[in-house]
Protein backbone atom coordinates (compact mmCIF):
# COMPACT_ATOMS: atom_id res chain seq x y z
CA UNK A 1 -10.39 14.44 -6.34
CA UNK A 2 -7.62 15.49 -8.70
CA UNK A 3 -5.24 12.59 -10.88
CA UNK A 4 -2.02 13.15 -11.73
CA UNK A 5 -0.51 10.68 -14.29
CA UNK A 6 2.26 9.52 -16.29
CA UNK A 7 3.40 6.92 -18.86
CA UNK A 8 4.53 3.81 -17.19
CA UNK A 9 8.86 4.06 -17.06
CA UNK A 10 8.65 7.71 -17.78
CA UNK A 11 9.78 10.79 -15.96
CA UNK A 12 7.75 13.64 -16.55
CA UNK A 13 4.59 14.14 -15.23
CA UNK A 14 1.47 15.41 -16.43
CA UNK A 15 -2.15 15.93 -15.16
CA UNK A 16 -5.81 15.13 -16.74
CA UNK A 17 -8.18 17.92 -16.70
CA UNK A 18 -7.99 19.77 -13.58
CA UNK A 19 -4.76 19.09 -12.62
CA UNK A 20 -2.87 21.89 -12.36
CA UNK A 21 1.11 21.09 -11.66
CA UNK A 22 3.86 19.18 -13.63
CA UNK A 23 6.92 18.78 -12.91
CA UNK A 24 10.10 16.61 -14.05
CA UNK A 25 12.78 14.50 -11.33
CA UNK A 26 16.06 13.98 -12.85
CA UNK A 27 16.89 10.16 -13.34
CA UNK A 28 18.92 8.10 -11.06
CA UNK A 29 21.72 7.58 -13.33
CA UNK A 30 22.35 11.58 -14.06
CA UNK A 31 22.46 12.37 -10.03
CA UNK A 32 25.73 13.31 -8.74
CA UNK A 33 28.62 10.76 -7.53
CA UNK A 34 30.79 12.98 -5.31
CA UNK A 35 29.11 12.20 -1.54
CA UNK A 36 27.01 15.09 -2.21
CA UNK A 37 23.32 14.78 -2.54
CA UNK A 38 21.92 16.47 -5.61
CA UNK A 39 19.19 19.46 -4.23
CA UNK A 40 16.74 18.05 -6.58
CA UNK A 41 16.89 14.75 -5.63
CA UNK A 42 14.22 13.52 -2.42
CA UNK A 43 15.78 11.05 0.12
CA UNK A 44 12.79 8.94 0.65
CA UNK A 45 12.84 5.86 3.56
CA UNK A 46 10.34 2.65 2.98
CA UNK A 47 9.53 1.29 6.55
CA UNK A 48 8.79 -2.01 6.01
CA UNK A 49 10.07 -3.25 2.14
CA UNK A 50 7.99 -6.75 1.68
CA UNK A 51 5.87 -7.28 -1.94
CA UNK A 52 4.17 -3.77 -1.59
CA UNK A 53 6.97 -1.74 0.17
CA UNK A 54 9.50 -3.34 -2.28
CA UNK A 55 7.85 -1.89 -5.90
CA UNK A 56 7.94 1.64 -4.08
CA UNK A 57 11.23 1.20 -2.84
CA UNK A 58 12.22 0.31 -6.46
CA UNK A 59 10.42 2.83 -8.61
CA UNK A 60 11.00 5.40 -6.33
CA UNK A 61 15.08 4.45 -6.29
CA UNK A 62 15.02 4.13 -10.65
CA UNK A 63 13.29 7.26 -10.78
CA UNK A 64 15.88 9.39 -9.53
CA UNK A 65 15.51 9.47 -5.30
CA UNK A 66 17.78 8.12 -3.15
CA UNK A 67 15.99 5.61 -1.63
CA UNK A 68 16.12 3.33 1.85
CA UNK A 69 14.95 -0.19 2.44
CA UNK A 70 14.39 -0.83 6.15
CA UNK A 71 13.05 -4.31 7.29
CA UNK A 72 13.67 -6.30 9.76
CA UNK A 73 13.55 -9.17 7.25
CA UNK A 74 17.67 -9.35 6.99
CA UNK A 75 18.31 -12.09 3.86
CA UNK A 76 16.24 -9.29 1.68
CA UNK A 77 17.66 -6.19 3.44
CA UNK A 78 21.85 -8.15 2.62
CA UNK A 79 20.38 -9.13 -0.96
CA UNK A 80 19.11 -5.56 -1.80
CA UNK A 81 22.52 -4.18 -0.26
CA UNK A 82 24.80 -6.94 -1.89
CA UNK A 83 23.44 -6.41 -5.88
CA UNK A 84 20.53 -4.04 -5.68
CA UNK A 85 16.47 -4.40 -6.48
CA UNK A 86 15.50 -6.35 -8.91
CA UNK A 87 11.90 -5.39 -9.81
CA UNK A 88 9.88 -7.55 -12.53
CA UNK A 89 5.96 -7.19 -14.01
CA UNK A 90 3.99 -4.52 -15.07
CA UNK A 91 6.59 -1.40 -14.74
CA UNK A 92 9.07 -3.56 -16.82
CA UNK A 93 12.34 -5.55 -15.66
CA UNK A 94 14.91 -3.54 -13.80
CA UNK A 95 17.57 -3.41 -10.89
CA UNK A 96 17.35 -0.62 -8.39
CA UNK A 97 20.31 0.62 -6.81
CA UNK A 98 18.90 1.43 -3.30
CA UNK A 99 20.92 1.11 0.45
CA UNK A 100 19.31 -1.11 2.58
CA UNK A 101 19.10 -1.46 6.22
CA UNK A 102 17.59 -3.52 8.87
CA UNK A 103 17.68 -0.34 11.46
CA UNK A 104 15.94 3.08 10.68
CA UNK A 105 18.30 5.05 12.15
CA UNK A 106 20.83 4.23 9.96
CA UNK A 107 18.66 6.57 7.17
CA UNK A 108 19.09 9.45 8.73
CA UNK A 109 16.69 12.49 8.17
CA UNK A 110 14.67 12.13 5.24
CA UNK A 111 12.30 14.32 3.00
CA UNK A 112 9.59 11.43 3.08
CA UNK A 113 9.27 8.51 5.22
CA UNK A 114 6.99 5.68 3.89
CA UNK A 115 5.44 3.15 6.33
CA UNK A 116 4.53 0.15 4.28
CA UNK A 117 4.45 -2.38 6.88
CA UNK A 118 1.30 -4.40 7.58
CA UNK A 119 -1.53 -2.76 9.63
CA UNK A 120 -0.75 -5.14 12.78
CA UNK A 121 2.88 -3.38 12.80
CA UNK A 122 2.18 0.60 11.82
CA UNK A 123 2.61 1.66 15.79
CA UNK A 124 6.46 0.30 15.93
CA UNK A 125 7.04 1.34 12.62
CA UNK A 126 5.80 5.05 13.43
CA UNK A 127 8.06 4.90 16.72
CA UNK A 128 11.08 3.58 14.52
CA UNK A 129 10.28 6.80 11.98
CA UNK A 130 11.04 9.39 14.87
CA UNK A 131 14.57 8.77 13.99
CA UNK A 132 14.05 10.32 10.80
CA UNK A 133 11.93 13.17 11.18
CA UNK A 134 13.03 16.33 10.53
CA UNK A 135 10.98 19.54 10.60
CA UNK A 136 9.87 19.46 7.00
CA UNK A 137 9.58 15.47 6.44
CA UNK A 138 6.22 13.95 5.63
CA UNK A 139 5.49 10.61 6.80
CA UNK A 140 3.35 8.66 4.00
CA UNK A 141 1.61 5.73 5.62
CA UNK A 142 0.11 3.04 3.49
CA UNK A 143 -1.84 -0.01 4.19
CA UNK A 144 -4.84 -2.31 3.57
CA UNK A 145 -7.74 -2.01 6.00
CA UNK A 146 -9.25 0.45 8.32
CA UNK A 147 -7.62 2.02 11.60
CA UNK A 148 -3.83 2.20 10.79
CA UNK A 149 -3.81 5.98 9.80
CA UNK A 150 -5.39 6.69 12.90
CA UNK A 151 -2.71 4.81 14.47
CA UNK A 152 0.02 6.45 13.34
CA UNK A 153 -1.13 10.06 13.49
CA UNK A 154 -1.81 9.23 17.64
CA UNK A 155 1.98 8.73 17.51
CA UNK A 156 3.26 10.83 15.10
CA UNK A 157 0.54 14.15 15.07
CA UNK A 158 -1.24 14.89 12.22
CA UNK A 159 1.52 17.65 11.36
CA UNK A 160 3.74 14.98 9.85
CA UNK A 161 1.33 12.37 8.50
CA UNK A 162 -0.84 11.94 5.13
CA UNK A 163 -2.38 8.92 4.01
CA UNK A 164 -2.05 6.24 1.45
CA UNK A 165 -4.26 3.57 0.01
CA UNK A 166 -2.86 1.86 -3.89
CA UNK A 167 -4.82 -0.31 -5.57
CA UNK A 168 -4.28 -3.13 -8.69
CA UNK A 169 -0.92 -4.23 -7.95
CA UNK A 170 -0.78 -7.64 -7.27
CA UNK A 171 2.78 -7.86 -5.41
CA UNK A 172 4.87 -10.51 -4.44
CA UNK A 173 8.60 -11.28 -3.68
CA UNK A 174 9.80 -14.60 -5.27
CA UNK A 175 12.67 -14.11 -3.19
CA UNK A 176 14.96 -12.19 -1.17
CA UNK A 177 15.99 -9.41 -3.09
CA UNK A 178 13.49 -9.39 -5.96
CA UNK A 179 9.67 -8.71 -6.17
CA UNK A 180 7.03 -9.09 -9.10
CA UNK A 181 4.00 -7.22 -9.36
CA UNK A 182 1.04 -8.23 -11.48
CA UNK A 183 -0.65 -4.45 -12.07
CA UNK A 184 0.61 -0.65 -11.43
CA UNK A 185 -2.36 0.81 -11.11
CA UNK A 186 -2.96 3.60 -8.31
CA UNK A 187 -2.06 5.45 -5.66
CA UNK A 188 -3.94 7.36 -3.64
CA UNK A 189 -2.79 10.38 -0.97
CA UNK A 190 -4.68 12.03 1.21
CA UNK A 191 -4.80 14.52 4.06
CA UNK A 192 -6.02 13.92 7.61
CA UNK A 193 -8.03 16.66 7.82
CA UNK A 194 -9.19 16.14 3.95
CA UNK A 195 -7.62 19.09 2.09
CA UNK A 196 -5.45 18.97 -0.95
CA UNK A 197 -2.68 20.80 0.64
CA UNK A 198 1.05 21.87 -1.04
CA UNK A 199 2.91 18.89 0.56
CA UNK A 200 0.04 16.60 -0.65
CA UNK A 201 0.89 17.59 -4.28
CA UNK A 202 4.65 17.14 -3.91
CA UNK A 203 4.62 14.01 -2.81
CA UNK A 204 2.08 13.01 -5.17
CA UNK A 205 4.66 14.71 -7.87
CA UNK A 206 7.32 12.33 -6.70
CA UNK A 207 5.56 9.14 -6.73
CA UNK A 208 4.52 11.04 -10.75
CA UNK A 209 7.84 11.31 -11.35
CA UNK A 210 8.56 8.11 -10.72
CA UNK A 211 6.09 7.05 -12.97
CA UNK A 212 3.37 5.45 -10.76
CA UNK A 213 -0.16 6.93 -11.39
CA UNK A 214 -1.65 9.11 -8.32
CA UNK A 215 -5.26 10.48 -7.27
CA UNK A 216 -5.16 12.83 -4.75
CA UNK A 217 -7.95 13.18 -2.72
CA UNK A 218 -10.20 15.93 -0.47
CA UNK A 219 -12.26 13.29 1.19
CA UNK A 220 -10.16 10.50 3.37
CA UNK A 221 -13.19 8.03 4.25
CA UNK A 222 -14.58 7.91 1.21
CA UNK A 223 -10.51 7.28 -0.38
CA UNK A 224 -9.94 4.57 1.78
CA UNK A 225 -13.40 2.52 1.35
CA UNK A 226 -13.01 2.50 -2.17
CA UNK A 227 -9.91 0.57 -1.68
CA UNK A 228 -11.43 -1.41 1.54
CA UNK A 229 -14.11 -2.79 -0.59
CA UNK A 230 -11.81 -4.46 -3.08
CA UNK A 231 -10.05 -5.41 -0.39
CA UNK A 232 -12.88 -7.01 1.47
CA UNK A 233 -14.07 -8.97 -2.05
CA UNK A 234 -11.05 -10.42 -2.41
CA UNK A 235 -8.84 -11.25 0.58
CA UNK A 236 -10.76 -13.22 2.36
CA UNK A 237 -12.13 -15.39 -0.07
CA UNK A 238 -8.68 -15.93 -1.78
CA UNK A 239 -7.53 -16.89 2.20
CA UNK A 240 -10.39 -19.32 2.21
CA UNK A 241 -10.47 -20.78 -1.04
CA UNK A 242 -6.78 -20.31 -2.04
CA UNK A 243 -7.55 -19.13 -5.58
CA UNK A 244 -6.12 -16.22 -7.53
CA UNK A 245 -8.07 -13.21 -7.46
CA UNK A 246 -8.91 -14.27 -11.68
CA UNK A 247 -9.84 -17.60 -10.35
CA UNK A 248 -12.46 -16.03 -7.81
CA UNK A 249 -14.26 -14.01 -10.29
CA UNK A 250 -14.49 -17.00 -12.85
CA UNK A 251 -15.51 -19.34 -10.12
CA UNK A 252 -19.34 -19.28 -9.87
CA UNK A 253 -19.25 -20.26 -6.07
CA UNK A 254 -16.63 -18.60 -4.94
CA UNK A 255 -17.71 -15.25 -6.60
CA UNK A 256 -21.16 -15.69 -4.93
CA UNK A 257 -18.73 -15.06 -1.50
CA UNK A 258 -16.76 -12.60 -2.43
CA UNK A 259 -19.18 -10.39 -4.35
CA UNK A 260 -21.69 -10.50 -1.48
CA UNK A 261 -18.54 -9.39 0.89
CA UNK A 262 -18.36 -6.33 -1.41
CA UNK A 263 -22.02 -5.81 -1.33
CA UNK A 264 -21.94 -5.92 2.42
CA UNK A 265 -19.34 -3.02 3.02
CA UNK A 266 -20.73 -1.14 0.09
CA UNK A 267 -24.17 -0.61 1.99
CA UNK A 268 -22.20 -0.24 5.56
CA UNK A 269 -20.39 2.55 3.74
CA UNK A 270 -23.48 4.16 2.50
CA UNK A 271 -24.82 3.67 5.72
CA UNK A 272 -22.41 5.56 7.07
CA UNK A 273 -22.45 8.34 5.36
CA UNK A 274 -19.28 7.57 3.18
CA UNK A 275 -19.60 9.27 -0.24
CA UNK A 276 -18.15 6.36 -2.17
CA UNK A 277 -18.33 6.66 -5.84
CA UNK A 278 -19.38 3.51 -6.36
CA UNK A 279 -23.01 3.05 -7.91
CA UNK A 280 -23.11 -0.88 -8.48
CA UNK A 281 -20.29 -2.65 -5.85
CA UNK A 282 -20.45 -5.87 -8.29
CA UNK A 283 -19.16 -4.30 -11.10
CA UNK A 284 -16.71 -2.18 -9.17
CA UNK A 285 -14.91 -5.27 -7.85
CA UNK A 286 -14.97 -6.91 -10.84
CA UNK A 287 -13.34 -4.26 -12.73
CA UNK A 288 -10.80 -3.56 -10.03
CA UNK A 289 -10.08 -7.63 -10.00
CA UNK A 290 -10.06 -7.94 -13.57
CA UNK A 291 -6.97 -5.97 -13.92
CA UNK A 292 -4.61 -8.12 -11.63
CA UNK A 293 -6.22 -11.86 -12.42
CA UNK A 294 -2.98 -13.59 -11.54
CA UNK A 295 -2.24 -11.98 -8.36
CA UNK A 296 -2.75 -13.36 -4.70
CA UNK A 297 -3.86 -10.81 -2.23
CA UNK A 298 -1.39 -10.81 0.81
CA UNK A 299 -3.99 -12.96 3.60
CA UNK A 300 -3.61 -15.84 1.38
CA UNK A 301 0.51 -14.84 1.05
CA UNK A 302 0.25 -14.49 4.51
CA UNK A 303 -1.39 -17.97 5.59
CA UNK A 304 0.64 -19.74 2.56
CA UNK A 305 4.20 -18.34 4.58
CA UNK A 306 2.69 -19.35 7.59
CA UNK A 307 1.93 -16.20 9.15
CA UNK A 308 -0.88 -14.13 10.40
CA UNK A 309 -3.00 -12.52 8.10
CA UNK A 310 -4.94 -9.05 8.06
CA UNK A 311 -8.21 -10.49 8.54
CA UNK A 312 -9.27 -8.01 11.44
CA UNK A 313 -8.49 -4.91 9.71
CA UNK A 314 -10.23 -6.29 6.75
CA UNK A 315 -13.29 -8.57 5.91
CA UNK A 316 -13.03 -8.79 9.89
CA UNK A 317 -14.00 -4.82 10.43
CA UNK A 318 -16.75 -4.74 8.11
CA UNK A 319 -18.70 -6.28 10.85
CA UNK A 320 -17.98 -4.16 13.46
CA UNK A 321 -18.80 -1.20 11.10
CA UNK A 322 -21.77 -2.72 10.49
CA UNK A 323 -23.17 -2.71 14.02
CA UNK A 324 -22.78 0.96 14.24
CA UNK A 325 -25.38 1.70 11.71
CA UNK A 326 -27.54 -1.43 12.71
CA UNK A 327 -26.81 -4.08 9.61
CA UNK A 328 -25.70 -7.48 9.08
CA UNK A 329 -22.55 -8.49 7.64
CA UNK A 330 -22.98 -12.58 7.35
CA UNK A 331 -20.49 -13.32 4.70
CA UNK A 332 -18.01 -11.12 6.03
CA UNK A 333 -18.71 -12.87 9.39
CA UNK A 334 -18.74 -16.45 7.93
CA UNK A 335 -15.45 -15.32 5.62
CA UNK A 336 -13.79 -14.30 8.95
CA UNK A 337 -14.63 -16.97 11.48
CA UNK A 338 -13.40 -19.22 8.71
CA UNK A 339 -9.60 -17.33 8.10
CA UNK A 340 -9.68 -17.02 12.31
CA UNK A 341 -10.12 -20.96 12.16
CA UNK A 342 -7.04 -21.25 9.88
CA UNK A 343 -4.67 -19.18 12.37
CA UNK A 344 -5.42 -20.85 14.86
CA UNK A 345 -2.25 -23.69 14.03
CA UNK A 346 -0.29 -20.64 13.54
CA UNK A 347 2.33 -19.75 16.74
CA UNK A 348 0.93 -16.41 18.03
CA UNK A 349 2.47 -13.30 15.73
CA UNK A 350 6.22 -11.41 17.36
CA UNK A 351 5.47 -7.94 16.93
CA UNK A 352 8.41 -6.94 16.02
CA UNK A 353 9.74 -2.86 15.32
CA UNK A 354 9.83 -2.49 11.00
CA UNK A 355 7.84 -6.10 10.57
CA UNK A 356 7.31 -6.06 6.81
CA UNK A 357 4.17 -6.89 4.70
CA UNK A 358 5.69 -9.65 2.92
């Protein structure tokens, strides 16, 4: 695993120990205003721009790329045309100057192509990226949960893809044209086929550049569990409980849930084989959770809007993984009947092409 990092706001990039690479993107406001595009400058599309897709479309945009919104979510995608981005939180107060658009093809070809939709929508949002593939673009797909990278290379090939997985942000849009984030902590990037390969450390150089922190990775499964068991302590218990992800750990009863959710994918994960570096899951969550106390993790966004949440993908797949390696799962189980029972009021989900993690 190698970090790259950099200074929250700043543009040059630098690496810990091991690293190897830095680089520097020019800023947004020196790039050139003549119709041309500057060579130096990435054109970078965000497939689906709710709370997550939104700070990337924003830090990406300030930090020099000219950057695309594309949602079907139209009052956002007119707001973030009409007067720009505004982001607000931990990578300070700002407006982005980004073009939105509520059809991909109006992008054109890009350099990188970001699906940030949620996991229930990655195959219509890979099918809506086709129109802007070129031969040298990289498609960056990014969600919560386990199964949507396999999704998307099916469609796309493996050629195209790598994988995402961020952690400690905390995102939310108060509305249309704005979004808040609670942390900035990490991004992850990752090859299919678990290399650290050239185009894995220029992308992770852009998202530097931009300022966001980034851990590149050799080893997928173990890249995306560490993030999946966060995600399983937290998300369903906020969806139950509707308390903050502060609130949970400072809650005696509720932590008793959502810790033993962690503990439960932790062993499936060792179970499997999964070389998490995690020795003590408890401790991991709590650090992770400790960082972002005022957040909301999207299933309780989710049920709150009155939408479907990811419960499948998340505390819902721990028991599936489970009964591959002949273990129990209850709280996940109990956790997941319980967020099932809650959608049931809810009018069965539109998939529709671009449908944003909002």
């Amino acid at each position: 695993m190698r970090r790259v990092s950099a200074t929250c706001g700043s543009r040059a990039a630098s690496t810990s120990p091991g690293g190897g690479w830095t680089t520097t993107n020019p800023s947004a406001r020196d790039a050139p205003d003549d119709g041309e595009r500057d060579s130096d400058v990435s054109k970078v599309a965000i497939i689906g721009t709710g709370a997550m897709g939104s700070v990337y479309a924003g830090l990406l945009a300030d930090g020099g790329n000219e950057v695309w919104a594309i949602d079907v979510w139209a009052e956002h995608v007119q707001a973030i045309e009409r007067s720009g981005l505004r982001v607000t939180g931990a990578s300070g107060d700002r407006t982005a100057r980004l073009r939105a658009s509520v059809r991909a093809a109006d992008a054109g070809i890009c350099d990188l192509v970001v699906i940030a939709t949620k996991a229930a929508d990655v195959a219509e949002a890979a099918v809506s990226a086709k129109a802007l593939i070129g031969p040298s673009t990289v498609v960056l797909t990014i969600q919560n949960g386990l199964g949507s990278a396999e999704r998307v290379t099916a469609i796309l090939g493996a050629e195209q893809v790598i994988v995402g997985i961020v952690g400690g942000f905390g995102a939310s849009i108060p509305e249309p044209g704005q979004v808040h984030h609670e942390g900035w902590e990490l991004l992850h990037v990752g090859e299919p086929g678990g290399r650290v390969t050239p185009r894995v450390r220029a992308i992770a150089q852009l998202w530097v550049d931009a300022g966001f922190t980034v851990e590149t990775y050799d080893d997928l499964d173990r890249m995306i569990w560490e993030k999946f068991i966060c995600n399983v302590c937290f998300s369903g218990t906020a969806a139950v409980t509707g308390l903050t992800i502060g609130q949970i750990i400072d809650d005696p009863n509720a932590w008793v849930v959502a810790s033993g959710c962690a503990r439960e994918a932790w062993e499936v994960a060792r179970a499997l084989g999964i070389a998490v570096a995690i020795d003590e899951p408890v401790a991991y969550v709590r650090a992770f959770g400790q960082k972002i106390r005022g957040a909301r993790p999207s299933m309780l966004l989710d049920l709150i809007a009155g939408r479907h949440s990811e419960i499948d993908v998340i505390n819902g797949a721990v028991p599936v993984q489970a009964a591959r390696v002949g273990l129990s799962s209850p709280y996940n189980e109990v956790v997941s009947a319980l967020v099932r029972e809650r959608e049931t009021a809810l009018p069965t989900p539109a998939r529709a092409v671009l449908g944003a993690a909002r």
